[in-house]
Protein backbone atom coordinates (compact mmCIF):
# COMPACT_ATOMS: atom_id res chain seq x y z
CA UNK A 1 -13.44 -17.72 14.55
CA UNK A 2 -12.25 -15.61 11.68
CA UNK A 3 -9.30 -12.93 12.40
CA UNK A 4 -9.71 -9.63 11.71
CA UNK A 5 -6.65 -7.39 10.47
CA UNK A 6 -6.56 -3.70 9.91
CA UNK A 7 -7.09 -2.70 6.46
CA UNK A 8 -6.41 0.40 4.61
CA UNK A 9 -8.63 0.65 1.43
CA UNK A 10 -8.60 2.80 -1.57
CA UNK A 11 -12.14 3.30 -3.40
CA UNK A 12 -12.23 2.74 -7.09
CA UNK A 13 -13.03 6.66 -7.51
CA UNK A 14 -9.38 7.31 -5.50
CA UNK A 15 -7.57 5.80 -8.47
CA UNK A 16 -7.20 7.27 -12.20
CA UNK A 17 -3.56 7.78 -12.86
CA UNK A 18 0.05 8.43 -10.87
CA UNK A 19 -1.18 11.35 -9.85
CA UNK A 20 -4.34 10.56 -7.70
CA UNK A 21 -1.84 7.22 -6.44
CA UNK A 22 0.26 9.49 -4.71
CA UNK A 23 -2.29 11.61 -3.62
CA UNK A 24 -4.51 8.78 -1.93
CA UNK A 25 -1.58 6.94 -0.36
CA UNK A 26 -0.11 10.21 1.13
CA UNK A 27 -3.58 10.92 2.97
CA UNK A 28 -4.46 7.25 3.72
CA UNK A 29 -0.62 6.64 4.94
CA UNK A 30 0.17 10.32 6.24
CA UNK A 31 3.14 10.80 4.68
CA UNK A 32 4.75 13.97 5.19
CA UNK A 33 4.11 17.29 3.37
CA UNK A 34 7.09 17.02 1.43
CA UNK A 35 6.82 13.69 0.26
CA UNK A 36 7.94 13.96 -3.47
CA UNK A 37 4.69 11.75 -5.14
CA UNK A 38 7.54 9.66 -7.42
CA UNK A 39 8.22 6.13 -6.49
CA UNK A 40 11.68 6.06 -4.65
CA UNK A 41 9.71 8.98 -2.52
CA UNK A 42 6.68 6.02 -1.72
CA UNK A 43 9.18 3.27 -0.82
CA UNK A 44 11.02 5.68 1.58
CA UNK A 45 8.16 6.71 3.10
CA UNK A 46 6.25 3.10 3.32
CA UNK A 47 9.60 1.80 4.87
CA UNK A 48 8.47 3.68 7.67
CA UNK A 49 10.91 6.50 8.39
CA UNK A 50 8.20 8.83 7.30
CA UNK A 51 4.58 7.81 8.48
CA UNK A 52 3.02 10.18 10.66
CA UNK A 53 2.52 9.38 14.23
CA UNK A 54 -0.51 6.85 14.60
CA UNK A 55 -0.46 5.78 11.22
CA UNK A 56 -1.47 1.55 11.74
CA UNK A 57 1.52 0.74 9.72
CA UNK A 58 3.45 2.44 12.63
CA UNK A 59 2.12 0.51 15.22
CA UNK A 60 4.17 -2.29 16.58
CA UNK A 61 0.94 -4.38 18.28
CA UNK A 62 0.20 -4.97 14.08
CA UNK A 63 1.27 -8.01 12.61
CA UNK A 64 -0.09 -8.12 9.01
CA UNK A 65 -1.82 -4.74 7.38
CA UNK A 66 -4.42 -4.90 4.30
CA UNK A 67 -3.76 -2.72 2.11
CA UNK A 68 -6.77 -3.21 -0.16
CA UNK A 69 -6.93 -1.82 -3.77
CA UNK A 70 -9.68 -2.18 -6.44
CA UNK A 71 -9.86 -3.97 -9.43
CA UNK A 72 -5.69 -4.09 -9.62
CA UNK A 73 -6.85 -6.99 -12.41
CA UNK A 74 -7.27 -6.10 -16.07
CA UNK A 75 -6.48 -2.31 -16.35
CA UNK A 76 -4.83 -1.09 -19.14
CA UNK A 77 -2.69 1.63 -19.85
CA UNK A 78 -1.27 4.28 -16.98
CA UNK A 79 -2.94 2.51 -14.57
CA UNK A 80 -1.63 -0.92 -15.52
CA UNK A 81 1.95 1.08 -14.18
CA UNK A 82 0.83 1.64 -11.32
CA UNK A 83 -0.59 -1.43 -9.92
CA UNK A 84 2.20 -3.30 -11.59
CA UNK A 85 4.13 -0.95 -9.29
CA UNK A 86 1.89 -1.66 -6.45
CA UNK A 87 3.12 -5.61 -6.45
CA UNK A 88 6.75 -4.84 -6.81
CA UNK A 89 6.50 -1.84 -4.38
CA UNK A 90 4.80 -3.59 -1.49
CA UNK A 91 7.68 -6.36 -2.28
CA UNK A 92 9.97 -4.01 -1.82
CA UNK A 93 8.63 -2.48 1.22
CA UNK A 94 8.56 -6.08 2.94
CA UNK A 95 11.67 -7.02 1.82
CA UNK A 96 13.34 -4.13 3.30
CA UNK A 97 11.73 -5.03 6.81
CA UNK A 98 12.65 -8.67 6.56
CA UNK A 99 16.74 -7.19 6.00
CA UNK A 100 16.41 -4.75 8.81
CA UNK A 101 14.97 -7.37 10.76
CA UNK A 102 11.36 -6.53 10.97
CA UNK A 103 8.48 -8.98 9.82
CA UNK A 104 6.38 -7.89 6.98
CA UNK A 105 3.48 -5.90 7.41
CA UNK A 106 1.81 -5.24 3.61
CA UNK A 107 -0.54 -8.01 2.41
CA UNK A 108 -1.97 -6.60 -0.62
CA UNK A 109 -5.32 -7.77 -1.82
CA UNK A 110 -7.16 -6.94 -4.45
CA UNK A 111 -10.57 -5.74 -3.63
CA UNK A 112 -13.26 -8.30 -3.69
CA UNK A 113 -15.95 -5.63 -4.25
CA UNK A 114 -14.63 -6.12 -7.60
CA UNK A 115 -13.90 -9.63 -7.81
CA UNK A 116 -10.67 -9.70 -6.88
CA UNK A 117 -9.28 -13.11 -4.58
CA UNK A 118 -5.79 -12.00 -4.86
CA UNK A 119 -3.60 -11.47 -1.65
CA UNK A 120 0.11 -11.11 -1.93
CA UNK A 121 2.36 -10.22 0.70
């Protein structure tokens, strides 16, 4: 019997630039009003300090969280930045827990309504 994990996902149309990044991970995480849409603001806030109350990343009965993202493969120019940032952020993020002694949570996987087979925690 397959397992089934929470998953976040981001639609292809959520995704242009930095801008709409920050804007689609503050609603779909529910960061905090003044969350500063830069990256050292994301990390802070995806360490967990700042999620909103029911947010499934804040919910200890979770062991592993999809956070699924389209076509992260093959894009060029300011979006290349930010799902290069998207590896090394959800790294972070994971890293962080395994030092404060919390498991990881991310798995990132690239959409497969695009073609994408990738998961990386």
């Amino acid at each position: 019997m397959a397992q089934h994990y929470p998953t976040i996902r981001f639609a292809s149309n959520e995704l242009r630039d930095w801008a709409s990044f920050h804007e689609a991970c503050a609603k779909k995480f529910g960061f905090p009003d003044y969350y500063g849409r830069n990256r050292d603001a994301w990390i802070d806030c995806m360490r967990g300090d700042e999620l909103a109350p029911g947010n499934p990343a804040d919910d200890a009965s979770i062991d592993i969280l999809l956070v699924e993202f389209p076509n992260t493969h093959g894009v060029s120019g300011e979006m290349k930045d930010v799902c290069e940032f998207l590896y090394s952020g959800f790294a972070s993020v994971n890293d962080y827990r395994r030092k404060v002694g919390c498991r990881p949570l991310f798995v990132l996987v690239d959409s497969p309504e695009y073609g994408g087979q990738d998961a990386r925690v």
